[in-house]
C-alpha atoms as a PDB file:
ATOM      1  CA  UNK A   1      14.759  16.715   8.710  1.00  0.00           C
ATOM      2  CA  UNK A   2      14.212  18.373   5.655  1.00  0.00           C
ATOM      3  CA  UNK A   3      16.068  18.102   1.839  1.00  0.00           C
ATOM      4  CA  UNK A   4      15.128  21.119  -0.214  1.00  0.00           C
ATOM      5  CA  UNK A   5      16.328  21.555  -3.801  1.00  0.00           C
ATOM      6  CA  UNK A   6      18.183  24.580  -3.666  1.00  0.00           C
ATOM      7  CA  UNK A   7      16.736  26.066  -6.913  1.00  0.00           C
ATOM      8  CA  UNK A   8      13.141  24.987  -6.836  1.00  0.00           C
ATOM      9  CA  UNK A   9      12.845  24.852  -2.826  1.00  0.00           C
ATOM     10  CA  UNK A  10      10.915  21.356  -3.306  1.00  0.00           C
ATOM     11  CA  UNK A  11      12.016  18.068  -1.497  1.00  0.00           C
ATOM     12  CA  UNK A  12      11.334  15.598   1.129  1.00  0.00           C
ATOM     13  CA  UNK A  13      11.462  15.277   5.020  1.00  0.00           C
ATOM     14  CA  UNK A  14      11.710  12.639   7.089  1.00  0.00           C
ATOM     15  CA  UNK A  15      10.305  12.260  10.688  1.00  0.00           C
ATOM     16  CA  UNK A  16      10.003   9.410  13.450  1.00  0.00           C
ATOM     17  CA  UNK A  17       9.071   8.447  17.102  1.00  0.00           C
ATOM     18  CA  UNK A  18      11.723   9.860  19.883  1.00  0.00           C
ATOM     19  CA  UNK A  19      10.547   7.633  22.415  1.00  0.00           C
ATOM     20  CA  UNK A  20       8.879   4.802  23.859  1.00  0.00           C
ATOM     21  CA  UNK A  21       4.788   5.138  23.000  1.00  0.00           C
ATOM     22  CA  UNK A  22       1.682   4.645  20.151  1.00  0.00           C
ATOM     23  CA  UNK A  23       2.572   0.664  20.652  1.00  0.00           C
ATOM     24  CA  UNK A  24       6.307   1.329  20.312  1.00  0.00           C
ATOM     25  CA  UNK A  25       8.277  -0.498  23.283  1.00  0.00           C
ATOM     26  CA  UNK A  26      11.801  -0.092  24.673  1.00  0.00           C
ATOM     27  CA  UNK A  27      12.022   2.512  21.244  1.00  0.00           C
ATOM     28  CA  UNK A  28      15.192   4.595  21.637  1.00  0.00           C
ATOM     29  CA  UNK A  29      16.275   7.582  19.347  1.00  0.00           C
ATOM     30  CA  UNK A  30      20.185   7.701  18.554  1.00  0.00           C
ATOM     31  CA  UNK A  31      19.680  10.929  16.502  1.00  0.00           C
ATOM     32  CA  UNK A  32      20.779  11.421  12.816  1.00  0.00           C
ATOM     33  CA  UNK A  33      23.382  12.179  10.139  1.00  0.00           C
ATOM     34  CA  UNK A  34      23.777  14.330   7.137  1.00  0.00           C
ATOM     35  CA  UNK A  35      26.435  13.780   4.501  1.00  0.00           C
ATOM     36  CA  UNK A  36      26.960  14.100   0.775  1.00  0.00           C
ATOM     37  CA  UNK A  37      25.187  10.168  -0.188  1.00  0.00           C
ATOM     38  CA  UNK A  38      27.759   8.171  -1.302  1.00  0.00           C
ATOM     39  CA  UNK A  39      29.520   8.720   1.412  1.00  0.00           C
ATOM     40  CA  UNK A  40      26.940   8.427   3.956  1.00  0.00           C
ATOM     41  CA  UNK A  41      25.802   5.498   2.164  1.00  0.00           C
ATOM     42  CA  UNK A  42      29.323   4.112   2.105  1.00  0.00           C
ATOM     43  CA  UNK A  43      29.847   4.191   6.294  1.00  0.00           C
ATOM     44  CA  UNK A  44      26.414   3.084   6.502  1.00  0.00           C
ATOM     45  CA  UNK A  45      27.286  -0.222   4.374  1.00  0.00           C
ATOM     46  CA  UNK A  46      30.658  -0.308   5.949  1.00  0.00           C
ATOM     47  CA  UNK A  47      32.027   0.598   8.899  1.00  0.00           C
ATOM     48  CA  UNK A  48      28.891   3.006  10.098  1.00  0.00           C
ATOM     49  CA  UNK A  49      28.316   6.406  10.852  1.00  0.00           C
ATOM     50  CA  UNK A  50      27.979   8.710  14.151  1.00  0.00           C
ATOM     51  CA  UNK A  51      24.477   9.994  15.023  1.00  0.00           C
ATOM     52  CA  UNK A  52      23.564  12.759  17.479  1.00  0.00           C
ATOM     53  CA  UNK A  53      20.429  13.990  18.427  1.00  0.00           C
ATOM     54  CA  UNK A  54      21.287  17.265  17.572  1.00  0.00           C
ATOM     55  CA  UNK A  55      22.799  16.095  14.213  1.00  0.00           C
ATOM     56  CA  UNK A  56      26.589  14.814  12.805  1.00  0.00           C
ATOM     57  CA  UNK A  57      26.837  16.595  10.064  1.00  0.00           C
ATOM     58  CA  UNK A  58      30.176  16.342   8.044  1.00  0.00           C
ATOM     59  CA  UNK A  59      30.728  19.955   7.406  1.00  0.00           C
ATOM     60  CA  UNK A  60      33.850  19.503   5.368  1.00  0.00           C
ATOM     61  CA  UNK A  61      31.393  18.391   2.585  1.00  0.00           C
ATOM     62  CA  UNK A  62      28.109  19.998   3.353  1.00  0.00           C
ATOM     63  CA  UNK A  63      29.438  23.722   4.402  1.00  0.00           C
ATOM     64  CA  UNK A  64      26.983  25.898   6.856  1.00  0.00           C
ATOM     65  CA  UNK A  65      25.089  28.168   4.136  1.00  0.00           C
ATOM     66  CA  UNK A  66      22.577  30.955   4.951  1.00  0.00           C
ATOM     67  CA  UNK A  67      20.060  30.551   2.231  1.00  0.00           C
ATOM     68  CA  UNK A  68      17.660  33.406   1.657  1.00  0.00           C
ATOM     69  CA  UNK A  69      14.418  31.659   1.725  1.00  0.00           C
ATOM     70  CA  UNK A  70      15.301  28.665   4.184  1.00  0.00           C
ATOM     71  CA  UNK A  71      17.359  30.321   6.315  1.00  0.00           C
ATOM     72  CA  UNK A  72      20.502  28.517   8.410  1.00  0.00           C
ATOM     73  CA  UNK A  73      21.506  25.141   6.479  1.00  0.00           C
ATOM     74  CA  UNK A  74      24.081  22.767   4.960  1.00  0.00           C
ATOM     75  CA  UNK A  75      24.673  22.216   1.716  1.00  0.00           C
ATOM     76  CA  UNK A  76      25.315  22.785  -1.675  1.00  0.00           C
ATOM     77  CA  UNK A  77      25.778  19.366  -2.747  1.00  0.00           C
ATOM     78  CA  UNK A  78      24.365  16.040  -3.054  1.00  0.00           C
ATOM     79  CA  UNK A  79      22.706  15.367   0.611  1.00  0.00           C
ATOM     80  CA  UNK A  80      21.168  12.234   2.547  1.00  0.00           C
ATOM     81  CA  UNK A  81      20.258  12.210   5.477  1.00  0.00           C
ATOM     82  CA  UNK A  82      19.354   8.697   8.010  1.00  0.00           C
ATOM     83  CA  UNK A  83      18.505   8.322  11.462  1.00  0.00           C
ATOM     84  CA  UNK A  84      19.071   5.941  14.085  1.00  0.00           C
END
């Protein structure tokens, strides 16, 4: 997963094992989230959050975009991201 300034095109990814292996045992992946960060912060602290290995995304906040240098993406707005 990937956060890229919109402006500047600069951020930071995140990455992690999928499966069991490299010493890891019994490792599952849930998949991940995307949401503007209080609020993913918020059902992380509370209640929790939905994760999908091909993403839950709350598109209400973080709108599909077609950006002309990334391509396909959410966003315009404050994003997080966490996996599970």
């Amino acid at each position: 997963m990937f956060t890229v300034d919109n402006v500047e095109l600069v951020g930071i990814s995140q990455g992690g094992s999928f499966s069991g292996g490299g010493g890891l045992v019994n490792a599952t992946f849930a998949g991940w989230a995307a949401d503007v960060f209080f609020e993913l912060g918020g059902a992380i602290e509370n209640a929790g959050t939905s994760y999908s290995p091909t993403g839950s995304v709350d598109t209400r906040s973080l709108p599909t975009i077609d950006h002309l240098v990334v391509g396909p993406a959410w966003g315009n707005n404050d994003v997080t991201t966490a996996m599970a």
